[in-house]
C-alpha atoms as a PDB file:
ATOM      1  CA  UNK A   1       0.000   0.000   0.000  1.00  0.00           C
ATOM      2  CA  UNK A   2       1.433   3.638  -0.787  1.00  0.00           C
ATOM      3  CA  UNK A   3       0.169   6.399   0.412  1.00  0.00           C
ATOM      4  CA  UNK A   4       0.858  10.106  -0.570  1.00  0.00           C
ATOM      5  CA  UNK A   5       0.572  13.216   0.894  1.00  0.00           C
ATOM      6  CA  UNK A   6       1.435  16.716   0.411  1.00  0.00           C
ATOM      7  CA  UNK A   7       1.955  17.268   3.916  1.00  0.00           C
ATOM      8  CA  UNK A   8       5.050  15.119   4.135  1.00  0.00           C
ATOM      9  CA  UNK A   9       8.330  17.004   2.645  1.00  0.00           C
ATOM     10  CA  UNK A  10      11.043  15.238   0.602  1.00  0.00           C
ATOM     11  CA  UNK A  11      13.361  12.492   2.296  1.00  0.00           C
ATOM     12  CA  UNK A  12      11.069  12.186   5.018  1.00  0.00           C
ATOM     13  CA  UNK A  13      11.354   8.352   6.506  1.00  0.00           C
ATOM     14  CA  UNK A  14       8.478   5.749   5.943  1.00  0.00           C
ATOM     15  CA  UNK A  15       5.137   6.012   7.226  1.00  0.00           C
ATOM     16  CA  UNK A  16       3.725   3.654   9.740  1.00  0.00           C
ATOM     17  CA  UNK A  17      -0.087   3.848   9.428  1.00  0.00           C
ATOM     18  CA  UNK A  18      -2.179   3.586  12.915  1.00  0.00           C
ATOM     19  CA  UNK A  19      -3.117  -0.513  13.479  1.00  0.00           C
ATOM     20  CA  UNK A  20      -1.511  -1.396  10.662  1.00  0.00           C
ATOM     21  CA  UNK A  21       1.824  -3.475  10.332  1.00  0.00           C
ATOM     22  CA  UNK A  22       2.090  -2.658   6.745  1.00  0.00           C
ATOM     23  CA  UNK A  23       4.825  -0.483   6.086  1.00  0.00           C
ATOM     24  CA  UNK A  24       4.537   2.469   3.613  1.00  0.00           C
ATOM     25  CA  UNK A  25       7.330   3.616   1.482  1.00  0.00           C
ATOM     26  CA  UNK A  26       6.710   7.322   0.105  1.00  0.00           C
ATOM     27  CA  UNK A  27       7.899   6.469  -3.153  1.00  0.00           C
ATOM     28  CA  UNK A  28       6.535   9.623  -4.993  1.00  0.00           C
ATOM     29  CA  UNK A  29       9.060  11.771  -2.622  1.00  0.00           C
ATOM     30  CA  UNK A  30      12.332   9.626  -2.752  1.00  0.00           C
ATOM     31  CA  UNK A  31      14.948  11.868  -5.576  1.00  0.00           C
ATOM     32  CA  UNK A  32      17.568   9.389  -6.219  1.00  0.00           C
ATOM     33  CA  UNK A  33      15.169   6.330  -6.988  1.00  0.00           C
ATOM     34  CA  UNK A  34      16.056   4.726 -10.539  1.00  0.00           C
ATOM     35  CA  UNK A  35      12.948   2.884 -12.213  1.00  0.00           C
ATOM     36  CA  UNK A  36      12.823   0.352 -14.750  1.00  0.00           C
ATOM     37  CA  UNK A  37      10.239  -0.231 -16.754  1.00  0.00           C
ATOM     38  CA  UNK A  38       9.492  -3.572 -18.846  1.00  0.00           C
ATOM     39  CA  UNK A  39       9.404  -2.601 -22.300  1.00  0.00           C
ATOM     40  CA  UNK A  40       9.455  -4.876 -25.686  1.00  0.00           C
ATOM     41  CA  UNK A  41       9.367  -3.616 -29.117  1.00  0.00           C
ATOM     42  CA  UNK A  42       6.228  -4.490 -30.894  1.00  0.00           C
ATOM     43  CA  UNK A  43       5.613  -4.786 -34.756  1.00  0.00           C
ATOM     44  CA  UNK A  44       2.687  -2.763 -35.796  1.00  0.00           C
ATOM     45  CA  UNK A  45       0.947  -2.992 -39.094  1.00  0.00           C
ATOM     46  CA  UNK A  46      -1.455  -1.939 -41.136  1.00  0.00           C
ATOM     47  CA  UNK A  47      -2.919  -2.116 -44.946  1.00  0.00           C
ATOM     48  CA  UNK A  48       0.084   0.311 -46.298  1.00  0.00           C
ATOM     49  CA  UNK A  49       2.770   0.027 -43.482  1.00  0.00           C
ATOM     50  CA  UNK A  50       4.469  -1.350 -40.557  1.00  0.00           C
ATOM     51  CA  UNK A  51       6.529   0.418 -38.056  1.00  0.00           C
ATOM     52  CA  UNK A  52       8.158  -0.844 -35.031  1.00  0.00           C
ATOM     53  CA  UNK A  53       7.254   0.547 -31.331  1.00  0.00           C
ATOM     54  CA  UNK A  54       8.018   0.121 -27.992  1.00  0.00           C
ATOM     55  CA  UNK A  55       5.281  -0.954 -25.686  1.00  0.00           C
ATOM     56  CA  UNK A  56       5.410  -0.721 -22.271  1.00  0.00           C
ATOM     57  CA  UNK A  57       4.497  -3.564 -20.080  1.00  0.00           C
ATOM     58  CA  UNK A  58       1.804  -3.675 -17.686  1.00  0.00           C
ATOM     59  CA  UNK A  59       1.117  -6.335 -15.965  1.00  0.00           C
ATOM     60  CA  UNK A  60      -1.518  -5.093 -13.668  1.00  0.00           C
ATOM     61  CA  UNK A  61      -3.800  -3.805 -16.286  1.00  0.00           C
ATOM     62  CA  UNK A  62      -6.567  -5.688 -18.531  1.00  0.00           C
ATOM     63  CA  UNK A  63      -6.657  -3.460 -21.387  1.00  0.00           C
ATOM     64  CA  UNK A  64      -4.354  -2.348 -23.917  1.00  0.00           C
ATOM     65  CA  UNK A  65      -4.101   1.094 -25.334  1.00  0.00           C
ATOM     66  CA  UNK A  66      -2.285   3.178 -28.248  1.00  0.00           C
ATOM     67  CA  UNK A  67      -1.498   6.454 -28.824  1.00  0.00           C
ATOM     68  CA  UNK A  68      -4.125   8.538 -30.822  1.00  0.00           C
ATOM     69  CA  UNK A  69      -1.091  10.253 -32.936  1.00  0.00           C
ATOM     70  CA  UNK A  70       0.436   6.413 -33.365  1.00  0.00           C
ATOM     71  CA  UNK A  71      -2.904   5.021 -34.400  1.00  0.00           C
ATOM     72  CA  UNK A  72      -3.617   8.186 -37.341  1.00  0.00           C
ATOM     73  CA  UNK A  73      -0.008   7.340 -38.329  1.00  0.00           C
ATOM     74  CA  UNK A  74      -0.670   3.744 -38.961  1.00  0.00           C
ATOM     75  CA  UNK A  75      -4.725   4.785 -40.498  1.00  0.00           C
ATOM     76  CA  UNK A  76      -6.340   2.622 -37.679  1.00  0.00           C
ATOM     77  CA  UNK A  77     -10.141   3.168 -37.035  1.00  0.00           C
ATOM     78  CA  UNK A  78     -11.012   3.728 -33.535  1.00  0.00           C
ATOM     79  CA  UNK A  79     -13.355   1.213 -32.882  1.00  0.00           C
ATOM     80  CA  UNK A  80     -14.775   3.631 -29.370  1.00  0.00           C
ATOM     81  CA  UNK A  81     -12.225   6.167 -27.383  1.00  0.00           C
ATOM     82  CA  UNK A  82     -11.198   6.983 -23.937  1.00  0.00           C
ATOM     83  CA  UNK A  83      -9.509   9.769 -22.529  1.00  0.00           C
ATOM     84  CA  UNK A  84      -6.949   8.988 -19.852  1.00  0.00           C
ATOM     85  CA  UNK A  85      -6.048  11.507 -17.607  1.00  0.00           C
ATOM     86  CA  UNK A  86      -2.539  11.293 -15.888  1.00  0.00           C
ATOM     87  CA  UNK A  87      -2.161  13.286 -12.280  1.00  0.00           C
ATOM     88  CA  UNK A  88       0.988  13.525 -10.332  1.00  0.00           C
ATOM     89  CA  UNK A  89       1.107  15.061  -6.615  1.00  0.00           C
ATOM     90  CA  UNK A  90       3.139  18.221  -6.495  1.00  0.00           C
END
């Protein structure tokens, strides 16, 4: 479990929540922390042309998206849309 706050300043040491013996790391607030994402390249194609991507690897999720400016490149139809809204905690 993570939890954020914008109380908590920069480099401050883990939170232990109240009855809990769960740990929590404030990951959004550690500096130095090097992440590594899974990645492979994928082949996509189309009617008139094939380019090669990188995807990114989630393993956690049950759907798979694509960029709308990847998906006009390669003439795909949108068979229904979703916007996806990213938020990160200043």
């Amino acid at each position: 479990m993570t939890v954020m706050s914008r109380e908590l300043k920069p480099k401050d040491s883990p939170t232990v929540l109240p009855d809990s013996s769960h740990e929590v790391l404030m990951t959004s607030l550690i500096d130095n922390l090097k992440v590594f994402l899974q990645t492979l390249k994928v082949m996509l194609k189309s009617d008139i042309k094939e380019v090669c991507v990188r995807a990114l690897i989630d393993t956690g999720s049950q759907k798979s998206y694509i960029i709308k400016k990847t998906a006009e490149k390669m003439s795909y139809v949108a068979l229904r849309e979703k916007e996806v809204v990213h938020c990160l905690m200043v």
